[in-house]
N, C-alpha and C. Protein backbone atom coordinates (compact mmCIF):
# COMPACT_ATOMS: atom_id res chain seq x y z
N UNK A 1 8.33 -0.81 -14.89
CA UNK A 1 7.00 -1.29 -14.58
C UNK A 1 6.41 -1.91 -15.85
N UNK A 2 6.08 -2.99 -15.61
CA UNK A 2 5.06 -3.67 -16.81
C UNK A 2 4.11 -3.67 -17.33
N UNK A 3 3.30 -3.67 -18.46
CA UNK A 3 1.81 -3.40 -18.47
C UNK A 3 0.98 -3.69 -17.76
N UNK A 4 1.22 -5.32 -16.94
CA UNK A 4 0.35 -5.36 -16.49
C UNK A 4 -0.22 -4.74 -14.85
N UNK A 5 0.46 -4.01 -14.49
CA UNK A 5 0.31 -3.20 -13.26
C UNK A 5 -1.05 -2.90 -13.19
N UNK A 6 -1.42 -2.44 -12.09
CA UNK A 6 -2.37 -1.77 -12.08
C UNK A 6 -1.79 -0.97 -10.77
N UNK A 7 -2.54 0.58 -10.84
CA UNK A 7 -2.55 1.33 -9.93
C UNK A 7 -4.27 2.02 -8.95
N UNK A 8 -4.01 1.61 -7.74
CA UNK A 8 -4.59 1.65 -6.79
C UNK A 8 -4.46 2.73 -5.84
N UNK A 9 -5.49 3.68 -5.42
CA UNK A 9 -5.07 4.37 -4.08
C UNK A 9 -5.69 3.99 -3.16
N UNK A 10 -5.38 3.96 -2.04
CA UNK A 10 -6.17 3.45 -0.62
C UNK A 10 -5.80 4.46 0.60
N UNK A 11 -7.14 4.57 1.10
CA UNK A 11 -7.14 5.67 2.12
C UNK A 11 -6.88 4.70 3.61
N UNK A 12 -5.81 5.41 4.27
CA UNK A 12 -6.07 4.86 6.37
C UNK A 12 -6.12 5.65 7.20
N UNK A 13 -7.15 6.13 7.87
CA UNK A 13 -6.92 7.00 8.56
C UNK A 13 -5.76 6.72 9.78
N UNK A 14 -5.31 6.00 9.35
CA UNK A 14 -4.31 5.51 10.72
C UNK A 14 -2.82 6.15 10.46
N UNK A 15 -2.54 6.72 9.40
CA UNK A 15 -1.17 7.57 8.76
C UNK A 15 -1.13 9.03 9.27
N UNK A 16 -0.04 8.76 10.12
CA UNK A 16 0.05 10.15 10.90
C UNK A 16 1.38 10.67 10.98
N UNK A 17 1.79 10.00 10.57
CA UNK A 17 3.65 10.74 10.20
C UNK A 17 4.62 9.99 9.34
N UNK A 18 5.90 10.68 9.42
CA UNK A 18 6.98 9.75 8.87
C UNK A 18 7.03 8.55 9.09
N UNK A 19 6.92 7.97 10.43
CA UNK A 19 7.15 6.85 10.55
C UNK A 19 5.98 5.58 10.11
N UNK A 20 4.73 5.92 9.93
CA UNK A 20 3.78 5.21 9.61
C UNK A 20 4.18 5.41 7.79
N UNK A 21 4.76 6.00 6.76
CA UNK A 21 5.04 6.41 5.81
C UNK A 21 6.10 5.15 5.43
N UNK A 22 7.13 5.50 6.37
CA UNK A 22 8.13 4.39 6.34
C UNK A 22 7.59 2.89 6.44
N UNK A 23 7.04 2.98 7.32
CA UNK A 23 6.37 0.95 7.72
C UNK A 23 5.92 0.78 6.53
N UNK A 24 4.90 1.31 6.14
CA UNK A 24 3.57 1.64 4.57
C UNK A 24 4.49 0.75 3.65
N UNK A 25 5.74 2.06 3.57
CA UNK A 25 6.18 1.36 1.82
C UNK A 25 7.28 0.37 2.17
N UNK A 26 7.89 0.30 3.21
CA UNK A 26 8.39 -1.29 3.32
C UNK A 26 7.78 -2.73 3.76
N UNK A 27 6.69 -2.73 4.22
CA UNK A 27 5.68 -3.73 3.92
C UNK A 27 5.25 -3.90 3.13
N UNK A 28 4.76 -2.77 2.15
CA UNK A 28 3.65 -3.14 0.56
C UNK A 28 5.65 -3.51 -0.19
N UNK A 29 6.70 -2.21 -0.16
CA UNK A 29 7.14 -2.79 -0.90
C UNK A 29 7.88 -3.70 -0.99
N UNK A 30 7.76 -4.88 0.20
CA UNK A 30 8.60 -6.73 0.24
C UNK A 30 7.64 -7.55 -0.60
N UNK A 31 6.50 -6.99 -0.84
CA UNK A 31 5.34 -7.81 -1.32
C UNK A 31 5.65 -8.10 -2.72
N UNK A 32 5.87 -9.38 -2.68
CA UNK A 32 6.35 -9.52 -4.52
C UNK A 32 4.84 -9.30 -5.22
N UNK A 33 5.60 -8.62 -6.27
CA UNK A 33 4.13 -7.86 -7.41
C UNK A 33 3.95 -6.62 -6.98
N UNK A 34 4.49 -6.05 -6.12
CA UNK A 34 4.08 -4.44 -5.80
C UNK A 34 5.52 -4.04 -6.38
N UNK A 35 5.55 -2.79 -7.23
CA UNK A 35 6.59 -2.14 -8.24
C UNK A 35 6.20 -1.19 -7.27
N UNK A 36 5.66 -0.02 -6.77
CA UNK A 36 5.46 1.22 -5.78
C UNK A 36 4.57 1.70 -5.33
N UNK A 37 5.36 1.86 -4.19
CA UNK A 37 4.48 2.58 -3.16
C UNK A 37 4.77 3.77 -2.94
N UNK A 38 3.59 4.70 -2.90
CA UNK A 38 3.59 6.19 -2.39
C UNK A 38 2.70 6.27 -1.53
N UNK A 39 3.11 7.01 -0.15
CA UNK A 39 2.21 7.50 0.93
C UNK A 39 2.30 8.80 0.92
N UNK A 40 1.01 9.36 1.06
CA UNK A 40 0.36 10.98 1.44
C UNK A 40 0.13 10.77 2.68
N UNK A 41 0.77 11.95 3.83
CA UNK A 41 0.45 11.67 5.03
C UNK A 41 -0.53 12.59 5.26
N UNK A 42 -0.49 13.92 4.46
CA UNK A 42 -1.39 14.99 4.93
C UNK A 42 -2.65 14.42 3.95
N UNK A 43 -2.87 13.55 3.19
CA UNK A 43 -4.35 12.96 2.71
C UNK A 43 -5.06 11.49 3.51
N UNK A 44 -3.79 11.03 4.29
CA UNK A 44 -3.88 9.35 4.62
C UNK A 44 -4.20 8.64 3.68
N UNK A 45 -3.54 8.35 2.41
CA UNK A 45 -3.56 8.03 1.25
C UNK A 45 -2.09 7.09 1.07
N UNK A 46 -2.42 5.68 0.09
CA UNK A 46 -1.63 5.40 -0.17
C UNK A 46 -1.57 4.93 -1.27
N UNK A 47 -0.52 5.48 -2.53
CA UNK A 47 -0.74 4.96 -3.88
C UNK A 47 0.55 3.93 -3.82
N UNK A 48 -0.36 2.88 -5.16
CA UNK A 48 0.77 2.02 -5.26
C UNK A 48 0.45 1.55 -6.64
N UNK A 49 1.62 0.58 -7.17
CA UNK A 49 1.37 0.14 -8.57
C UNK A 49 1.97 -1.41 -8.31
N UNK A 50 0.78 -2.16 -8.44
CA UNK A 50 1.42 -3.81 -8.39
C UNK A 50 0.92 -4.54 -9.75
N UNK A 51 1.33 -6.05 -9.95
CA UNK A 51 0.66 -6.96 -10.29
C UNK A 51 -0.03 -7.91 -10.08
N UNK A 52 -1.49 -7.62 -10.49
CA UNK A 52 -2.45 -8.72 -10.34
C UNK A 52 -2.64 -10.17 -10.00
N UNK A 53 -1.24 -10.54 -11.13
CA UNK A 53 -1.18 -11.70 -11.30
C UNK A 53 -0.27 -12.25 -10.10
N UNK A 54 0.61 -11.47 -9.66
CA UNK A 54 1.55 -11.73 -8.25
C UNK A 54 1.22 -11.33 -6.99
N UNK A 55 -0.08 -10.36 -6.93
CA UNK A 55 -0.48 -10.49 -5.47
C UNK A 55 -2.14 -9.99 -5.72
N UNK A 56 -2.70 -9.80 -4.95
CA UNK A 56 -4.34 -9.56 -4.41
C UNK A 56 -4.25 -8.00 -3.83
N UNK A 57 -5.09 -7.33 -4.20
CA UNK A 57 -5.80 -6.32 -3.16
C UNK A 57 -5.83 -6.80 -1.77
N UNK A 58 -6.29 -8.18 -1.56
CA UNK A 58 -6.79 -8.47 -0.41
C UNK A 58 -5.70 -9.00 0.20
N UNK A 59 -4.33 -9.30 -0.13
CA UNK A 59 -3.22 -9.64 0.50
C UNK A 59 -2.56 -8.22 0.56
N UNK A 60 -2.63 -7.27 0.38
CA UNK A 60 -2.28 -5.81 0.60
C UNK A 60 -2.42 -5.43 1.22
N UNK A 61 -3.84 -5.21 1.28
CA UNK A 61 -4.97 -4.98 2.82
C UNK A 61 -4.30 -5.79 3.91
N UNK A 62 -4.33 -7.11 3.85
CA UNK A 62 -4.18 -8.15 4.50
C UNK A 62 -3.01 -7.78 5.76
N UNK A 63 -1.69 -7.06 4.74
CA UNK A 63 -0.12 -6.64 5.05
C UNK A 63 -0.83 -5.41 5.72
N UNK A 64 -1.19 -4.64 5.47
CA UNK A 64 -1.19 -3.38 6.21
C UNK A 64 -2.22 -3.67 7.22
N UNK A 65 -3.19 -4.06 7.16
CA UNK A 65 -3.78 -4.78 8.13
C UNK A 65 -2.91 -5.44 10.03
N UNK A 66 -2.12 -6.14 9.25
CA UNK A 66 -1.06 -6.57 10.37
C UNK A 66 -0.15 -5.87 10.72
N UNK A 67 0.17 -4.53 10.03
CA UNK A 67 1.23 -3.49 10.68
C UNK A 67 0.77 -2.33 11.59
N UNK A 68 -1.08 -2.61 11.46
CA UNK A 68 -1.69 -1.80 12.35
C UNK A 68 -2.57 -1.22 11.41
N UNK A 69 -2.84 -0.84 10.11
CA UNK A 69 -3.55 0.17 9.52
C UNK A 69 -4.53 -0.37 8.86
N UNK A 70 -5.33 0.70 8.95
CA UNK A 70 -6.97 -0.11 8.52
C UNK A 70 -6.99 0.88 7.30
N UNK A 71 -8.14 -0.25 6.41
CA UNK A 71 -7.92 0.41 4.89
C UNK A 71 -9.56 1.19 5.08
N UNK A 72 -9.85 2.07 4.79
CA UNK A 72 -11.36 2.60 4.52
C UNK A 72 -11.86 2.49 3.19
N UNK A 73 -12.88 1.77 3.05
CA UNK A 73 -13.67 1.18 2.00
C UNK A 73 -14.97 2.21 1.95
């Protein structure tokens, strides 16, 4: 991981098992600029560590957005 990462957690209440766990980190992680993803299923939490400069918060959102999961702000 590079300095310039940054790490983010984001809550969905829409994470309810393994399989929403699985979708999570193979969508965030095809996203060029995302180095990792971690999902908490018993928090609906999802940590990750990307770069700024290679993707957006709002193209993150954007991805999980279209796999079904809503981010709570």
């Amino acid at each position: 991981m590079n300095t310039a990462s940054t790490s983010v957690t984001l809550v969905s209440p829409d994470i309810s098992c393994e399989h929403c766990q699985r979708a999570i980190e193979s969508a965030l992680g095809a996203l060029p600029g995302v180095a990792q993803v971690s999902v908490d299923i018993a928090n609906k939490s999802i940590q990750l560590f990307y770069d700024p400069a290679q993707v957006s918060l709002e193209q993150i959102e954007k991805q999980l957005d279209e796999i079904g999961y809503s981010i709570v702000h």
